[in-house]
Protein backbone atom coordinates (compact mmCIF):
# COMPACT_ATOMS: atom_id res chain seq x y z
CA UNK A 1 19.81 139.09 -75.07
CA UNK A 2 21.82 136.73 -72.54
CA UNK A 3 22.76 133.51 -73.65
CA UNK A 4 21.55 130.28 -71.32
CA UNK A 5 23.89 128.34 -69.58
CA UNK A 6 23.50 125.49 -72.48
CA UNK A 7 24.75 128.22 -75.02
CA UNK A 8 27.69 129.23 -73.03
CA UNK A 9 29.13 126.12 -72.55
CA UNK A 10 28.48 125.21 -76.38
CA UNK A 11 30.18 128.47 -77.13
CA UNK A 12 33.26 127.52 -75.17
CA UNK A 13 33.03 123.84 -77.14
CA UNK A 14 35.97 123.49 -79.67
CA UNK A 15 34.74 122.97 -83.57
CA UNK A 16 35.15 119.32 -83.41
CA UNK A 17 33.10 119.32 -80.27
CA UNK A 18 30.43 121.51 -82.08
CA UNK A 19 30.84 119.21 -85.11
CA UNK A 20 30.05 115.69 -82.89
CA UNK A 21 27.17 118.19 -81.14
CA UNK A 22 25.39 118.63 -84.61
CA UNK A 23 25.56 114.65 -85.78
CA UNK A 24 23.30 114.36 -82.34
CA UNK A 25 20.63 116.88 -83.60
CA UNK A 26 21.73 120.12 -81.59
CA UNK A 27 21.26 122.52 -83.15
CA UNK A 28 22.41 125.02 -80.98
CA UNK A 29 25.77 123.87 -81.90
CA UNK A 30 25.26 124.92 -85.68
CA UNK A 31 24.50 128.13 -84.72
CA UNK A 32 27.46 128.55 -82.49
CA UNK A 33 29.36 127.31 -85.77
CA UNK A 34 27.56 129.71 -87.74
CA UNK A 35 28.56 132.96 -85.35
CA UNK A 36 31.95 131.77 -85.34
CA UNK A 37 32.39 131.03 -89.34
CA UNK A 38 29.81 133.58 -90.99
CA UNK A 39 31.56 136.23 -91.96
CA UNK A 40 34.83 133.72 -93.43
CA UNK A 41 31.79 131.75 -95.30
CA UNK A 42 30.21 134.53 -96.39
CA UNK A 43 33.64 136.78 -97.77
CA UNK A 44 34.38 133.76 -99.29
CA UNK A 45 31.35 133.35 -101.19
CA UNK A 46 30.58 137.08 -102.37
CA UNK A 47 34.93 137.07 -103.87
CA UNK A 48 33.50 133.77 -105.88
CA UNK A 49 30.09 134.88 -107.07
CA UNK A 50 30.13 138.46 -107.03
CA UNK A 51 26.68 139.23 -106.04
CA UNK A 52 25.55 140.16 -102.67
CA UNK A 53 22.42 138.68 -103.08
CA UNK A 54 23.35 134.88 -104.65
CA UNK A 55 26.12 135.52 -101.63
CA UNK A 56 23.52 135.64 -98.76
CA UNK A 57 21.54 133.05 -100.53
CA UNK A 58 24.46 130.38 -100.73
CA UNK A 59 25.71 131.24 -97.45
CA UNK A 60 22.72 130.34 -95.97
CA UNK A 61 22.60 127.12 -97.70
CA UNK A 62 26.07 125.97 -96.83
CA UNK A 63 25.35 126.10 -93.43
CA UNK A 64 22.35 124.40 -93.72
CA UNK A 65 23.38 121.77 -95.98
CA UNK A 66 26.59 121.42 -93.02
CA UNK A 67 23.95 120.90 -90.38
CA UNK A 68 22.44 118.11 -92.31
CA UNK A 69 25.56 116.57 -93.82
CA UNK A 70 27.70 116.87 -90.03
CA UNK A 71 28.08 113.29 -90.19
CA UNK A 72 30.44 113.22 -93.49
CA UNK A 73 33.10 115.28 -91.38
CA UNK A 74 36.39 113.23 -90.62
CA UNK A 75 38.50 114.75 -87.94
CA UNK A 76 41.71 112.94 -89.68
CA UNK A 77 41.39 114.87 -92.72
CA UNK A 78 41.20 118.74 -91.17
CA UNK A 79 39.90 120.94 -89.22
CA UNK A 80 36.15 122.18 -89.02
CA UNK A 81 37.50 125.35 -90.20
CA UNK A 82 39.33 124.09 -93.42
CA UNK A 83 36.82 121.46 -94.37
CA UNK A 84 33.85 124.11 -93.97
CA UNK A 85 36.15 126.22 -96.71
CA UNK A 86 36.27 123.35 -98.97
CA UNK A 87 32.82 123.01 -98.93
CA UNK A 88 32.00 126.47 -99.64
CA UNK A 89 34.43 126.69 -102.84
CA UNK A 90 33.12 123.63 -103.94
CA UNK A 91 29.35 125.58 -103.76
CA UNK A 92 30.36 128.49 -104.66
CA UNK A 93 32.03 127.42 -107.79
CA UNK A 94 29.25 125.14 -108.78
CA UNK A 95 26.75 127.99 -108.08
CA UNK A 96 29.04 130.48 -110.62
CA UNK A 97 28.74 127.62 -113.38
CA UNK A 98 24.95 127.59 -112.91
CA UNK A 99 24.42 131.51 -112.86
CA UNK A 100 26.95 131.88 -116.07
CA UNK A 101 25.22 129.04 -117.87
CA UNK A 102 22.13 131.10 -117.55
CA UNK A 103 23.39 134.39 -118.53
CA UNK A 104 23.91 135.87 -115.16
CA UNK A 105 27.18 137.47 -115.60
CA UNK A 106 27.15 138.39 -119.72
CA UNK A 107 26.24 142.20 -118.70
CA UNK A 108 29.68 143.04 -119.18
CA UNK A 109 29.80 141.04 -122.39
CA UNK A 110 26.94 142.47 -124.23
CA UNK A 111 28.19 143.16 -127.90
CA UNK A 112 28.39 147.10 -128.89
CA UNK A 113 28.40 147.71 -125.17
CA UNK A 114 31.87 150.24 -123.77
CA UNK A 115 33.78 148.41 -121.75
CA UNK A 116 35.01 150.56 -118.71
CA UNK A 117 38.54 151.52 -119.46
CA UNK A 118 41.22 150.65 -116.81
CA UNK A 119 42.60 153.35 -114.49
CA UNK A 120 45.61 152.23 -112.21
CA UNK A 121 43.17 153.53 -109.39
CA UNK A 122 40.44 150.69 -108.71
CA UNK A 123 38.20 152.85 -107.04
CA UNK A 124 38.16 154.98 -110.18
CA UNK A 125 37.90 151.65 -112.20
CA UNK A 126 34.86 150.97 -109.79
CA UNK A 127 33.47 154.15 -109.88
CA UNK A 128 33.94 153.99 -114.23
CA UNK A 129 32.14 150.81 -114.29
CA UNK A 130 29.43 151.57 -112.15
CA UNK A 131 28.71 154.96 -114.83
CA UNK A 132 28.52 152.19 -117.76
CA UNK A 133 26.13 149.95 -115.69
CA UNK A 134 24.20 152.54 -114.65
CA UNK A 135 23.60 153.98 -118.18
CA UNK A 136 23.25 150.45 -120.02
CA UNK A 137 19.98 149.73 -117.09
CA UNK A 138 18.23 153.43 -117.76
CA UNK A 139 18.40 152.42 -121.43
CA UNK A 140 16.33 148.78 -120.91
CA UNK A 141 14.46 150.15 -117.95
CA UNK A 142 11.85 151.54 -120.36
CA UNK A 143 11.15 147.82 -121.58
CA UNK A 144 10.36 146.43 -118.28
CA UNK A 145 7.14 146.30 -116.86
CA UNK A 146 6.42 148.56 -113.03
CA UNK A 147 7.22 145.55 -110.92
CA UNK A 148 10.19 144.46 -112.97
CA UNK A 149 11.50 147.64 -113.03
CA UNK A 150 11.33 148.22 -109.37
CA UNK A 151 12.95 145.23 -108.40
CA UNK A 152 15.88 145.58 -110.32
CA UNK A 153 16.30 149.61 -109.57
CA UNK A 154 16.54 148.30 -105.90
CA UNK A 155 19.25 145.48 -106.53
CA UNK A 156 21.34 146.77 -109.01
CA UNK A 157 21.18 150.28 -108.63
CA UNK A 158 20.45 150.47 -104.85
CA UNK A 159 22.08 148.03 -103.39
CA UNK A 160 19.40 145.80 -101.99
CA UNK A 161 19.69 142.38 -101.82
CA UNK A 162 16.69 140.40 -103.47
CA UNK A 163 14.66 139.32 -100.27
CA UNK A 164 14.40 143.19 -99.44
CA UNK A 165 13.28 143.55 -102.32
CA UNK A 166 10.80 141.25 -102.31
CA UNK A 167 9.54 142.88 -99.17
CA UNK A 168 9.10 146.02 -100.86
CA UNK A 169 7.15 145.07 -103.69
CA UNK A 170 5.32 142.81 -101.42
CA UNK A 171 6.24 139.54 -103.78
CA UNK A 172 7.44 136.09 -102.30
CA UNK A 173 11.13 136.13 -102.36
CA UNK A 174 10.65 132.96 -105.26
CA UNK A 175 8.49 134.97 -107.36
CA UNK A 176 10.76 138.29 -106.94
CA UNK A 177 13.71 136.57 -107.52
CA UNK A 178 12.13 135.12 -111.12
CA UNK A 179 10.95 138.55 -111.91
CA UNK A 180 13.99 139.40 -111.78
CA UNK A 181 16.03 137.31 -113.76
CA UNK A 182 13.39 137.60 -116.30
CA UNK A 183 13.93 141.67 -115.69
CA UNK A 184 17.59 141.20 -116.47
CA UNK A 185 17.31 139.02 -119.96
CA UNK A 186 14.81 141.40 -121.09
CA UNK A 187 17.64 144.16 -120.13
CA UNK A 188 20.08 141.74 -121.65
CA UNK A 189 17.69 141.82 -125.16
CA UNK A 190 17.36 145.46 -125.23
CA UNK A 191 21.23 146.98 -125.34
């Protein structure tokens, strides 16, 4: 797909430029911003939260809560660059307090649970830990009911990130996404 005339010359527009674009409502600027700061935003926000999923989800937020917020950037105090960084800690590290205060990341915490042991090799670490997980889930899996169940076989032990799930099991991402946290405290009950 060729980009218009409009788009190339936004794409050639420096950050600030982009920046002044999105205070007047253009919001072809944002998503020049967004090509050119994704993957940084995103990186950033998966090292934080460790979750692919919550990753995606906040990522996509940020940008949208930059778009609507455009007018709070000061060129005096940074670059687009550094002050789009700031703001992603910022969520990302609020976003880890909210997911910890509800339990999210107490799997590896669960009393009478192994802890993986630590190997000087990380991938062996990795590959360790992903054993335990794998054995704690096909231990609870029996207490969740078919929909549950599917859902979080397809995050946690396939990989998928919650809106593809959703699409599987033919659920609205917001009631997926409440099955399965609700999947994961009864998991969370069980071991």
């Amino acid at each position: 797909m060729q980009r218009s005339q409009e788009e190339c010359i936004m794409a050639s527009l420096a950050d600030e430029a982009l920046m002044d674009a999105i205070r007047n409502g253009r919001a072809n600027a944002l998503t020049i911003l967004f090509e050119r700061y994704y993957g940084l935003v995103f990186a950033t926000v998966q090292r934080i939260l460790r979750d692919r999923g919550e990753a995606e989800d906040l990522t996509q937020e940020v940008f949208l809560e930059i778009y609507r917020k455009a007018r709070l950037y000061n060129p005096c105090k940074g670059s687009v660059k550094v002050w789009l960084l700031q703001y992603t800690y910022h969520r990302s590290f609020n976003r880890r307090k909210y997911l910890a205060r509800r339990g999210f990341y107490r799997a590896a915490q669960i009393p009478g649970r192994r802890q993986p042991e630590l190997s000087a090799n990380p991938k062996e670490c990795d590959f360790i830990y992903r054993i335990d997980c794998r054995n704690f889930l096909q231990n609870g899996l029996q207490r969740l009911n078919a929909t549950e169940r599917k859902i979080v076989e397809l995050v946690l032990l396939h990989g998928w990130t919650l809106r593809e799930a959703s699409v599987h099991v033919q659920q609205s991402y917001v009631n997926s996404r409440n099955i399965y946290y609700r999947a994961i405290k009864k998991l969370k009950a069980a071991n």
